[in-house]
Protein backbone atom coordinates (compact mmCIF):
# COMPACT_ATOMS: atom_id res chain seq x y z
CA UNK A 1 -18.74 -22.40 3.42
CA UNK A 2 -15.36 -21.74 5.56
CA UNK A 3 -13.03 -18.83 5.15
CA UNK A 4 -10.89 -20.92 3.06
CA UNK A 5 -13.64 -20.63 0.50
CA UNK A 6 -13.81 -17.15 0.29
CA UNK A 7 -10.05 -16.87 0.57
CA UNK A 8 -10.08 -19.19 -2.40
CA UNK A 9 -13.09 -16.74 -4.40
CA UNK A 10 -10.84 -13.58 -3.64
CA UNK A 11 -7.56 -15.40 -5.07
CA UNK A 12 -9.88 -16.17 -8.41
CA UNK A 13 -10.42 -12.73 -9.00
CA UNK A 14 -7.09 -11.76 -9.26
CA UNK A 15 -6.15 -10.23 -5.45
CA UNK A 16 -2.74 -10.85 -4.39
CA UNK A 17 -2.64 -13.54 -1.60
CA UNK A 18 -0.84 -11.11 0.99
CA UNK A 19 -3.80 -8.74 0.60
CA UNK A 20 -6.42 -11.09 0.92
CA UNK A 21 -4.81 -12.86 4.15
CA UNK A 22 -4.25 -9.53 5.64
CA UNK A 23 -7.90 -8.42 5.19
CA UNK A 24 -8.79 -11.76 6.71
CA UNK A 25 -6.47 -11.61 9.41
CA UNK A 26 -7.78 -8.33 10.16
CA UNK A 27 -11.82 -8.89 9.63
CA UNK A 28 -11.32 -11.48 11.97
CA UNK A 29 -9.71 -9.46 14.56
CA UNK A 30 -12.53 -6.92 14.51
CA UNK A 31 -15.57 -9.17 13.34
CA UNK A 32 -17.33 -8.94 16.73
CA UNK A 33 -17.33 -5.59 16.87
CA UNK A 34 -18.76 -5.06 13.30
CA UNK A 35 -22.45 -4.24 12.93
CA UNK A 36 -24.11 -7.45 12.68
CA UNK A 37 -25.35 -6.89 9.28
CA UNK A 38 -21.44 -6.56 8.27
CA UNK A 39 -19.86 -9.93 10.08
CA UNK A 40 -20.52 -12.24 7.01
CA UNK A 41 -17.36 -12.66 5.26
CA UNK A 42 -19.08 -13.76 2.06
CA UNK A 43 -21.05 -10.48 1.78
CA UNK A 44 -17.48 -8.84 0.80
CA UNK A 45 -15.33 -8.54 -1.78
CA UNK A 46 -11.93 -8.12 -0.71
CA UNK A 47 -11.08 -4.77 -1.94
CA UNK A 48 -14.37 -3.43 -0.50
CA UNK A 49 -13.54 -4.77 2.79
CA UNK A 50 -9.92 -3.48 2.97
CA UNK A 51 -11.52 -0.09 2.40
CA UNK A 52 -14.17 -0.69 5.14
CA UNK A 53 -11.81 -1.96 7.58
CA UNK A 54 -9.41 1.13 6.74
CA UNK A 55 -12.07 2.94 7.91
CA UNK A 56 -12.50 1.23 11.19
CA UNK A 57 -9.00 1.18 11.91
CA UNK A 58 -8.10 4.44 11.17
CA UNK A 59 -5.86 5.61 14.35
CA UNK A 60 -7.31 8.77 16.82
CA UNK A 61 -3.15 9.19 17.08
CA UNK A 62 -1.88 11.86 14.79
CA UNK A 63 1.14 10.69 12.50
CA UNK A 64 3.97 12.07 13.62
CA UNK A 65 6.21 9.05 13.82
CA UNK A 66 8.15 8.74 10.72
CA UNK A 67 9.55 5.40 11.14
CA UNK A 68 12.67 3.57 9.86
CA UNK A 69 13.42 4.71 6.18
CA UNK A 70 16.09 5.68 4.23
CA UNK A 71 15.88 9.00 2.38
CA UNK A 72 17.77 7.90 -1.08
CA UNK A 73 17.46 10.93 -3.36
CA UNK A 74 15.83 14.60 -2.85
CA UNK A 75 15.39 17.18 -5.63
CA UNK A 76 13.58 19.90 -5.70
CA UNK A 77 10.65 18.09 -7.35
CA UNK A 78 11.08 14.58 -6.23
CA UNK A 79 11.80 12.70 -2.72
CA UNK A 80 12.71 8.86 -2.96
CA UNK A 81 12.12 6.89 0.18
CA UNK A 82 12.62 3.63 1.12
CA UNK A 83 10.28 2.40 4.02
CA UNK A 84 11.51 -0.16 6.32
CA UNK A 85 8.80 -0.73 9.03
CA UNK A 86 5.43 -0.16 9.26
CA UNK A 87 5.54 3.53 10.78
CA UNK A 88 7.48 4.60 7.72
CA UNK A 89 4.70 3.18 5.03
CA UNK A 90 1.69 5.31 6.86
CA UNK A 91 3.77 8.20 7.44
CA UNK A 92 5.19 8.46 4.14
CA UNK A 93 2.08 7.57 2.08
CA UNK A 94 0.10 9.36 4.25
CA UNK A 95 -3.26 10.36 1.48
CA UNK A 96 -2.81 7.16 -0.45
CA UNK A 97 -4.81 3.97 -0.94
CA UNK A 98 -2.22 1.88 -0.56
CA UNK A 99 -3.32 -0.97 2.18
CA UNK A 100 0.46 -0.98 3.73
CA UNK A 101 -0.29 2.69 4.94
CA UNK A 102 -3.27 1.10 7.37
CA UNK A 103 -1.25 1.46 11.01
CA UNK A 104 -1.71 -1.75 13.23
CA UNK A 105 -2.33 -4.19 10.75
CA UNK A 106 -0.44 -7.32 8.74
CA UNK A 107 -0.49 -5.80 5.35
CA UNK A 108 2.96 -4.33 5.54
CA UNK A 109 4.67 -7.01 7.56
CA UNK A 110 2.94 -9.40 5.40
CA UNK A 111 4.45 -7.99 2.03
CA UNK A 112 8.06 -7.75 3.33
CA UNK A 113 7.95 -11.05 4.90
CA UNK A 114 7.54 -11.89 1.09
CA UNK A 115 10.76 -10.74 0.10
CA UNK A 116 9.21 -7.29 -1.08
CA UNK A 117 11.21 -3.83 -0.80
CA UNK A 118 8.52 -0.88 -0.82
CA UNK A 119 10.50 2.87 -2.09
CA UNK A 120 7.91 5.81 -2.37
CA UNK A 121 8.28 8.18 -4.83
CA UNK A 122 7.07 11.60 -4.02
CA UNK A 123 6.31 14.67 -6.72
CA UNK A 124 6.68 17.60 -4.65
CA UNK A 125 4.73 19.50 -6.77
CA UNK A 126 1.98 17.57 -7.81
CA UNK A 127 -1.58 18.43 -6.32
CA UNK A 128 -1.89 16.72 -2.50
CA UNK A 129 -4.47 14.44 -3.87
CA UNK A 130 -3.89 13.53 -7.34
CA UNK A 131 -3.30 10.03 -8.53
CA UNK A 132 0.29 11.13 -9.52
CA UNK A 133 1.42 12.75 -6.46
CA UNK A 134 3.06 9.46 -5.21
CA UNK A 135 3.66 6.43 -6.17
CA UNK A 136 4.91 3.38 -4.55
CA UNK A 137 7.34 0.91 -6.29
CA UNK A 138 7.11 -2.43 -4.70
CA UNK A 139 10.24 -4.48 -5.67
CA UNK A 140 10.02 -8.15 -5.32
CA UNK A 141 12.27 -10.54 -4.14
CA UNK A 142 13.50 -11.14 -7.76
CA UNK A 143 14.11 -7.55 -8.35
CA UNK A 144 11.49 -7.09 -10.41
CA UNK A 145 9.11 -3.46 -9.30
CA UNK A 146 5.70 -2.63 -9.73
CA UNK A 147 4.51 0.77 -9.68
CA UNK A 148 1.35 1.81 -7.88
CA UNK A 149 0.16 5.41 -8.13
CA UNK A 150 -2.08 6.44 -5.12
CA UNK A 151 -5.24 5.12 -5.78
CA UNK A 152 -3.39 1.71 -5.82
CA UNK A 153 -3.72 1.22 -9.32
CA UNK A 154 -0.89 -0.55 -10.80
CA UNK A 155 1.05 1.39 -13.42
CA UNK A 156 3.27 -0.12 -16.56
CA UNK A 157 6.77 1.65 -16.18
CA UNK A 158 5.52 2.88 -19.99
CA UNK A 159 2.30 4.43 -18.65
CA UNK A 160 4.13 6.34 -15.42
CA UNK A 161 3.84 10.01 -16.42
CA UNK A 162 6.89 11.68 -18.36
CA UNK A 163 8.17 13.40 -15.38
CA UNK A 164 8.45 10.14 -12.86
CA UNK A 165 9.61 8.35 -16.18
CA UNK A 166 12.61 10.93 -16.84
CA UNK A 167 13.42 11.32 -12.90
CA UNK A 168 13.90 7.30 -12.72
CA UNK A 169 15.64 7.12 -15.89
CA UNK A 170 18.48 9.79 -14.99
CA UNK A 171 18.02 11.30 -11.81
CA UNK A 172 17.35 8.37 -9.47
CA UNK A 173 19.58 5.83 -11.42
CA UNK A 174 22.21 8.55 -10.34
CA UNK A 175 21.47 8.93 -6.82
């Protein structure tokens, strides 16, 4: 079996194609250094990798860089960034799952090369760690969005909490 093959299993199961070529791209970079028992692609699924390999990766460097974004709307309960480079998505979703977060990897790069625009949504007063605290709205090159909270779970606009719904309804469509 060939990497193609598992690329080809991963796509069947649903994961987007930019994921799965960026966990590739990166479990190939850092195979060889991998515990032995870990090195067989096949063993994975791709989600469980990503989170492996997040853990690998994960930079000694404190974030302090903030990137390139563009600060569209802050209230006192909500901050709407747009991200525009790679230092931007880890600093801003900084306590998220979301794989373009993960600092020296193609995940980002891979997703805007796409055609995809990524604005975070931040709830100032939402709990540091709860699944609501920020979301990231991935719009796609035909303007349509998709809402992830931060565990990376996709969201229906209809199932964002009342707040976030309200906020994007009146306050963001103003800003």
């Amino acid at each position: 079996m060939t990497k193609k093959d598992w690329i080809k299993r991963e796509l069947d199961k649903g994961y987007l194609k930019e994921d799965v070529q960026s966990t590739l791209e990166l479990f190939s970079a850092k195979q060889q250094g991998l515990p032995v028992d870990k090195r067989d692609i096949f063993q994975w699924d791709a989600k469980d990798l990503e989170e492996y390999l997040k853990t690998i990766v994960k930079s000694n460097e404190k974030l302090t860089d903030r990137g390139k974004y563009h600060k569209l709307c802050d209230t006192d309960r909500f901050l709407v960034v747009r991200v525009d480079d790679e230092a931007a998505a880890a600093f801003w979703g900084l306590g998220t799952k979301w794989c373009i977060t993960q600092l020296n990897s193609n995940y980002y790069s891979n997703y805007r090369d796409s055609g995809n625009v990524f604005y975070y949504l931040i709830d100032k007063n939402a709990e540091n760690q709860d699944k609501n605290s920020k979301f990231a709205i991935c719009v796609s090159d035909n303007g349509e969005p998709t809402y992830y909270n931060a565990e990376d779970t996709s969201v229906s606009f209809d199932k964002l909490p009342e707040s976030i719904k309200e906020f994007l309804k009146n306050d963001a469509a103003a800003a």
